[in-house]
Each structure stands twice: as structure tokens, then as C-alpha cells.
N, C-alpha and C. Protein backbone atom coordinates (compact mmCIF):
# COMPACT_ATOMS: atom_id res chain seq x y z
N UNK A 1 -1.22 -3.33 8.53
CA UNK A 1 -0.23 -4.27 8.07
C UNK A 1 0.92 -4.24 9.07
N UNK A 2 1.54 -5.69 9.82
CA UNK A 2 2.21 -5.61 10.46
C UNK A 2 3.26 -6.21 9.76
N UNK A 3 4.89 -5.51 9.70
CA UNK A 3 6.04 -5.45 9.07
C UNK A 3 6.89 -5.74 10.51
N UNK A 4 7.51 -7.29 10.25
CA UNK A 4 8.46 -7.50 11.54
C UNK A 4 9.87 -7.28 10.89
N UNK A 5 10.84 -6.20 11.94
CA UNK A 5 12.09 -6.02 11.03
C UNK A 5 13.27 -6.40 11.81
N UNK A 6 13.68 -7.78 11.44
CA UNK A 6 15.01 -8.18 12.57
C UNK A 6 16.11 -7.64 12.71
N UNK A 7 16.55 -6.96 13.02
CA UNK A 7 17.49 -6.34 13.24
C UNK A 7 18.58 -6.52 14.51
N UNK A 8 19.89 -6.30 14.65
CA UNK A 8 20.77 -5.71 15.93
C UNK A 8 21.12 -4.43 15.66
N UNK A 9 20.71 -3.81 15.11
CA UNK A 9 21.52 -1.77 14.69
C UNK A 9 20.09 -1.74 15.01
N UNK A 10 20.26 -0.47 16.26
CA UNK A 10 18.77 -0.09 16.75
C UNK A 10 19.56 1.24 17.17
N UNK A 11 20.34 2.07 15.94
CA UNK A 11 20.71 3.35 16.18
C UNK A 11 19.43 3.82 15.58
N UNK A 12 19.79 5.55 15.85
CA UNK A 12 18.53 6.10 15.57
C UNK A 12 18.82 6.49 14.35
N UNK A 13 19.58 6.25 13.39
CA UNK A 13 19.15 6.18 12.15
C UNK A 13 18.73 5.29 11.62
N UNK A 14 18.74 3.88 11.86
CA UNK A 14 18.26 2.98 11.74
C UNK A 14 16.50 2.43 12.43
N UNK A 15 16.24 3.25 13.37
CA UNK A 15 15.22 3.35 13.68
C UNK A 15 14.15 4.38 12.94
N UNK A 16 15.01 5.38 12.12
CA UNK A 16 14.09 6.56 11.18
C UNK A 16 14.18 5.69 10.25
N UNK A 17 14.48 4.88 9.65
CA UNK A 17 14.68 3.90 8.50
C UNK A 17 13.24 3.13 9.05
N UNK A 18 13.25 2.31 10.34
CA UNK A 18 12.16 1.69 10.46
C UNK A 18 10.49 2.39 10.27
N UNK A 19 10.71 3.82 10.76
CA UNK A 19 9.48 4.19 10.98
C UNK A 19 9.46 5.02 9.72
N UNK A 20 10.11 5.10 9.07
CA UNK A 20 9.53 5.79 7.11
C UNK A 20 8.94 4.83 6.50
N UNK A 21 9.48 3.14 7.05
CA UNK A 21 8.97 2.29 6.34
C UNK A 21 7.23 1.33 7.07
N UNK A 22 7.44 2.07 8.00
CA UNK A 22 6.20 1.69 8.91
C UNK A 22 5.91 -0.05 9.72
N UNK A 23 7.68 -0.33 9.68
CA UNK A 23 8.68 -1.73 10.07
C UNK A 23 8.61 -1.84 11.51
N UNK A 24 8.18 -2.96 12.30
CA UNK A 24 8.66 -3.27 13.90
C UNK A 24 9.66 -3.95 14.18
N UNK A 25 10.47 -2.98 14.58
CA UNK A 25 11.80 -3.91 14.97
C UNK A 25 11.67 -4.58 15.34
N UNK A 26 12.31 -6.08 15.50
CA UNK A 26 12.67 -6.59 16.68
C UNK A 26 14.13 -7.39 16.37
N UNK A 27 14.69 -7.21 17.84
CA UNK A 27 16.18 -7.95 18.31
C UNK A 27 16.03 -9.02 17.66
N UNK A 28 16.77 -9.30 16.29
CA UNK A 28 16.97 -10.67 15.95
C UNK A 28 17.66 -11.62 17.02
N UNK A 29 18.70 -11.40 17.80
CA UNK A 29 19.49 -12.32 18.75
C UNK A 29 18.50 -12.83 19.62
N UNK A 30 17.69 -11.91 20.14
CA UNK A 30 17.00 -11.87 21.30
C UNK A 30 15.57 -12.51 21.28
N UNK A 31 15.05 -13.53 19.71
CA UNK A 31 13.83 -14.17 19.10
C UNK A 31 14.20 -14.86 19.37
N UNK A 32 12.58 -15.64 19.90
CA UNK A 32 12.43 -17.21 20.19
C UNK A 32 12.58 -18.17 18.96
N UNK A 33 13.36 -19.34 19.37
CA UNK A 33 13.20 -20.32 17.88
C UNK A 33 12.18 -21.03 17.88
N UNK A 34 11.27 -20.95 19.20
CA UNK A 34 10.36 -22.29 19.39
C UNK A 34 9.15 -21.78 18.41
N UNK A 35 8.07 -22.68 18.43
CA UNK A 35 6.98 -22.40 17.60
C UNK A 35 6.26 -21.06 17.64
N UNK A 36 6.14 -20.39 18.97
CA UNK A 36 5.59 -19.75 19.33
C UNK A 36 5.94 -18.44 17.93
N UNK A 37 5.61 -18.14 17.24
CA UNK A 37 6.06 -16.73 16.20
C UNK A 37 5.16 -15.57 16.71
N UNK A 38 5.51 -14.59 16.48
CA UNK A 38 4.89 -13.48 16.61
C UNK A 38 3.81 -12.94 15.23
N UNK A 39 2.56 -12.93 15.11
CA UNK A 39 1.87 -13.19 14.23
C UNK A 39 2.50 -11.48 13.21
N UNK A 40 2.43 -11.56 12.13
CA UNK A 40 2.35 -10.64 10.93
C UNK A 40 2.21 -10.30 9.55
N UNK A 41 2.43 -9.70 9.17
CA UNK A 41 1.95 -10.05 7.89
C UNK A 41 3.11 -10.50 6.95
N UNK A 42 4.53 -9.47 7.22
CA UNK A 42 5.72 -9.81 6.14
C UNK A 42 6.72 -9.31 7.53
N UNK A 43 8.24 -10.01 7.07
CA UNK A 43 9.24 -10.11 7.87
C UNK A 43 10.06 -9.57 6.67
N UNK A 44 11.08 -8.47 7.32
CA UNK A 44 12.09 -8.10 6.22
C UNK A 44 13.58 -8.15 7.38
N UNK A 45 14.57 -7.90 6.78
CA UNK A 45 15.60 -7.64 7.27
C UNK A 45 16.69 -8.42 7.03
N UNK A 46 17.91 -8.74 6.99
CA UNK A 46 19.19 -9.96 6.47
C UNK A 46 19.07 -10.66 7.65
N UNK A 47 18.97 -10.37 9.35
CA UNK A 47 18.65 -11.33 9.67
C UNK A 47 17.69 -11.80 10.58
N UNK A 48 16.73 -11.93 9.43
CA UNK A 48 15.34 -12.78 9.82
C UNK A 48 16.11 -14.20 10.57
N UNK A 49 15.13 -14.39 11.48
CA UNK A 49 15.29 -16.07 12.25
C UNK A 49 14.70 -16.92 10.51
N UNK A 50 15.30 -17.93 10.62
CA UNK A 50 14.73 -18.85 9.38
C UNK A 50 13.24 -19.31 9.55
N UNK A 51 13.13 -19.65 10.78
CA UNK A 51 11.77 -19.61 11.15
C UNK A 51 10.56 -19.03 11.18
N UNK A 52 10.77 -17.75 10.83
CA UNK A 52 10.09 -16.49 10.20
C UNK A 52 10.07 -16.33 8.72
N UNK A 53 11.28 -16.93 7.97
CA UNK A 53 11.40 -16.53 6.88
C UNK A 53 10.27 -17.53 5.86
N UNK A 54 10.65 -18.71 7.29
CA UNK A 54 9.81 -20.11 6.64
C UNK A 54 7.87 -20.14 6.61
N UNK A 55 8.24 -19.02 7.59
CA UNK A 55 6.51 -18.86 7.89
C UNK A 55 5.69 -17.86 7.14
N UNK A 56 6.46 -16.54 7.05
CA UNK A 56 6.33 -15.46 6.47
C UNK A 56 6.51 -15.20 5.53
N UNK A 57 5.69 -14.14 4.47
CA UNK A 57 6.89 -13.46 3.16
C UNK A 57 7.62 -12.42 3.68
N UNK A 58 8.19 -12.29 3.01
CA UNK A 58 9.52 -11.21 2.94
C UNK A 58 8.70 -10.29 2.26
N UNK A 59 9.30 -8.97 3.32
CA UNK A 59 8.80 -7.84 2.23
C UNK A 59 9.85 -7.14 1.84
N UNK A 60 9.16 -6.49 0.91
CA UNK A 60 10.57 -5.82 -0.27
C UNK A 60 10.47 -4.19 0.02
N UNK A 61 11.32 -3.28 0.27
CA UNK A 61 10.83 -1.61 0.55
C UNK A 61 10.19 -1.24 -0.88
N UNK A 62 9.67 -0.45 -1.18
CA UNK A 62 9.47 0.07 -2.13
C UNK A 62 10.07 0.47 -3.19
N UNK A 63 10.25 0.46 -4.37
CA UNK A 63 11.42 1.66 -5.58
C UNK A 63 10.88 2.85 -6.05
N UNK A 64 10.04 2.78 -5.42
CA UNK A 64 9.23 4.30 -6.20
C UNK A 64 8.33 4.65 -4.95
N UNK A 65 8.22 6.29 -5.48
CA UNK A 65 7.06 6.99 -4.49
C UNK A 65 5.69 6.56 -4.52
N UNK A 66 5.22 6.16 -5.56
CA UNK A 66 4.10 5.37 -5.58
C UNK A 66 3.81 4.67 -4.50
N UNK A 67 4.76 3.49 -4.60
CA UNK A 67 4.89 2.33 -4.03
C UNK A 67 4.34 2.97 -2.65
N UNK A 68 6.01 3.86 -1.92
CA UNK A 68 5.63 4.56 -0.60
C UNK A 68 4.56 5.37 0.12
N UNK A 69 3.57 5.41 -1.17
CA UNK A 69 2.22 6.01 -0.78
C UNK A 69 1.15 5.31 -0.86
N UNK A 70 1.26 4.57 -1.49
CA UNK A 70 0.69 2.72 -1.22
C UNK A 70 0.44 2.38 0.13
N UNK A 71 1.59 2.35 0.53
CA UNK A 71 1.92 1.76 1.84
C UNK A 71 1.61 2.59 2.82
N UNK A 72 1.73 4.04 2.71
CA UNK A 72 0.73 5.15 3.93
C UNK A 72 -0.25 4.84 3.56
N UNK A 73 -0.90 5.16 2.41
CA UNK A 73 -2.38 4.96 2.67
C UNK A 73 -2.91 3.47 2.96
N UNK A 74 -2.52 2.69 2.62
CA UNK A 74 -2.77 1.08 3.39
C UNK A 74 -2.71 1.48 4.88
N UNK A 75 -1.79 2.01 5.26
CA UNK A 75 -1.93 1.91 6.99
C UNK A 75 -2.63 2.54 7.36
N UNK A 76 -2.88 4.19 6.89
CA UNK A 76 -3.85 4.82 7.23
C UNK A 76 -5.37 4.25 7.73
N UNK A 77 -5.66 3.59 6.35
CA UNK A 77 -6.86 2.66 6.44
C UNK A 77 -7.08 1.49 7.35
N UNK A 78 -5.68 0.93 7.81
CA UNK A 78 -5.83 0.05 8.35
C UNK A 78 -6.21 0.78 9.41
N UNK A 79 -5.52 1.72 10.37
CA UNK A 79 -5.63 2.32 11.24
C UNK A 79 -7.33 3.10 11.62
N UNK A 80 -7.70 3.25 10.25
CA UNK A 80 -9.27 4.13 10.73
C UNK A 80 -10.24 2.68 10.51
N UNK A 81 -9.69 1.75 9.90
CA UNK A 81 -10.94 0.52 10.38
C UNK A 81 -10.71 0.27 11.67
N UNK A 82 -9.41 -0.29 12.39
CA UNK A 82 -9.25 -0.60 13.85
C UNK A 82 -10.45 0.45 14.54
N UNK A 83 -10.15 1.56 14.29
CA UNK A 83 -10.59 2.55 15.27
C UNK A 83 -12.63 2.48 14.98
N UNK A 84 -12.35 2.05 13.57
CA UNK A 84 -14.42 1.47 13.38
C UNK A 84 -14.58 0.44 14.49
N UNK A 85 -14.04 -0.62 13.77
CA UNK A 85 -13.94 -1.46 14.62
C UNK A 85 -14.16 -1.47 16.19
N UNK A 86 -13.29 -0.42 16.75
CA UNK A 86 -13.41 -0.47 18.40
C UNK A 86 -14.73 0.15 18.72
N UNK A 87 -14.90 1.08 17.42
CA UNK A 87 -16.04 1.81 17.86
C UNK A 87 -17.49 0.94 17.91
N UNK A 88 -17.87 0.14 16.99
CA UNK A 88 -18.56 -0.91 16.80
C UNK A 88 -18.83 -1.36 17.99
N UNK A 89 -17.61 -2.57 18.50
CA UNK A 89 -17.92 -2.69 19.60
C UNK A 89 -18.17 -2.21 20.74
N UNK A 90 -18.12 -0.88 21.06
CA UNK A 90 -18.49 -0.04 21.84
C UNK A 90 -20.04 0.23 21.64
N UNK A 91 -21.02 0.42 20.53
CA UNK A 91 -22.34 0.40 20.79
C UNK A 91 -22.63 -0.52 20.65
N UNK A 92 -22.27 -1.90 19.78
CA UNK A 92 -22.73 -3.42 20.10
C UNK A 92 -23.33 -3.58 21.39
N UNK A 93 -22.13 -2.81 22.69
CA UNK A 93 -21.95 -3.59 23.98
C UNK A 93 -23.27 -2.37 24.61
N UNK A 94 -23.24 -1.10 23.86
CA UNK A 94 -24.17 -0.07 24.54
C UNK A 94 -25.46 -0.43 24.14
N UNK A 95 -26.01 -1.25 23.24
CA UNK A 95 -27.44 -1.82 22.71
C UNK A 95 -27.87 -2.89 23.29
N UNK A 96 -26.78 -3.99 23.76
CA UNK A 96 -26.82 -4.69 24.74
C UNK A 96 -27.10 -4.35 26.21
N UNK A 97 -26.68 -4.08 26.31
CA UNK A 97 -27.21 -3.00 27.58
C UNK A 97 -28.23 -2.80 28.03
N UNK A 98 -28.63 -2.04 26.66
CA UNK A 98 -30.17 -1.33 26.98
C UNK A 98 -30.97 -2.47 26.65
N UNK A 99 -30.74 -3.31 26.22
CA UNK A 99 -31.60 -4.54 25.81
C UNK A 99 -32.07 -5.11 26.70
N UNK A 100 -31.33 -5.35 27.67
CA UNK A 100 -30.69 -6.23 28.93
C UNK A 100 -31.26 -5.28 29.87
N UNK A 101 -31.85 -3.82 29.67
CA UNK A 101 -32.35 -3.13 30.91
C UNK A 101 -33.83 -3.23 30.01
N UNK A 102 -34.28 -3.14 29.00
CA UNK A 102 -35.12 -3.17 28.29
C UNK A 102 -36.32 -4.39 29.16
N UNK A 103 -35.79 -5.37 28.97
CA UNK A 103 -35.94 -7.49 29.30
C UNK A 103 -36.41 -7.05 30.90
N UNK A 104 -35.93 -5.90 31.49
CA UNK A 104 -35.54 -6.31 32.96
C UNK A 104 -37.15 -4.93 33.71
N UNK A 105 -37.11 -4.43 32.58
CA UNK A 105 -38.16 -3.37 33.33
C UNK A 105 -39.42 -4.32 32.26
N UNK A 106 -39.43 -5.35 32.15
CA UNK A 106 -40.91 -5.62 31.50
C UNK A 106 -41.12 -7.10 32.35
């Protein structure tokens, strides 16, 4: 799950704020207005570009520990499918291969 968090306070307490919440900053001043958006799933922060706000939901932090363990284990998972995922394609491309040397010695 990708969490875009607009921000200008990019102190480092404000950055331990981002990464408890598992949030990607980015420089609100410093966002494009044109179409181009940066793809994600939810945009939080007071100042979101409107253009984000218009595209995106808003996400809300959590009120409970629940909630905040919700949200690790969602990423967790997200994180060990990516890594299926890459792996996948890694013997997809190694079966191909041998397929392709298979075709070539007959």
C-alpha cells in the first residue's frame, strides 16, 4: 500500500511520524499540478495538492492499536507477495530458457 504524505516539515520528527505510519513524503510546494500524478493508493496530509485529493482517498491514521497492526501486517504482505512475485518471474524467465535451449538441441 502506497501512502503519499504532502508535507513542508521534513524534520526528523516528522519524518518518525512518517515511517510509524508507513507514509511517503513528498514536498507539497515542490508537486506537479499537471496531469501527470504519482500513482497510489491514499494521500494524507493538510496540504495535499487538490489534485490528489480529487484523484485519491484520503487516508485517516489509525485510533487504535488494532488498526496499527492492520496496517503492518498489510504491508508486510504486501512486501512478501512483491518479493513472490519477483521470484516468479525469475523461473518463468529460467523455464524459458531451457525451453528455448530444449527447441534448439532437437
Amino acid at each position: 500500500m502506497k501512502i503519499l504524505y504532502f508535507t513542508s516539515d521534513f524534520s526528523s520528527e516528522n519524518i518518525e511520524f512518517a515511517k510509524k505510519y508507513g507514509l511517503t513524503m513528498r514536498n507539497s510546494v515542490a508537486v506537479e499540478t499537471a496531469q501527470n500524478l504519482e500513482p497510489c493508493d491514499f494521500v494524507f496530509g493538510d496540504e495535499t495538492p487538490e489534485n490528489y485529493r480529487q484523484t485519491f482517498l484520503m487516508f485517516t491514521l489509525p485510533e487504535n492499536t488494532a488498526q496499527t497492526v492492520a496496517i503492518e501486517t498489510y504491508q508486510a504482505l504486501q512486501a512478501e507477495l512483491e518479493t513472490a512475485q519477483a521470484r516468479i518471474a525469475e523461473l518463468e524467465a529460467q523455464l524459458a530458457e531451457k525451453s528455448k535451449l530444449k527447441k534448439q538441441a532437437n
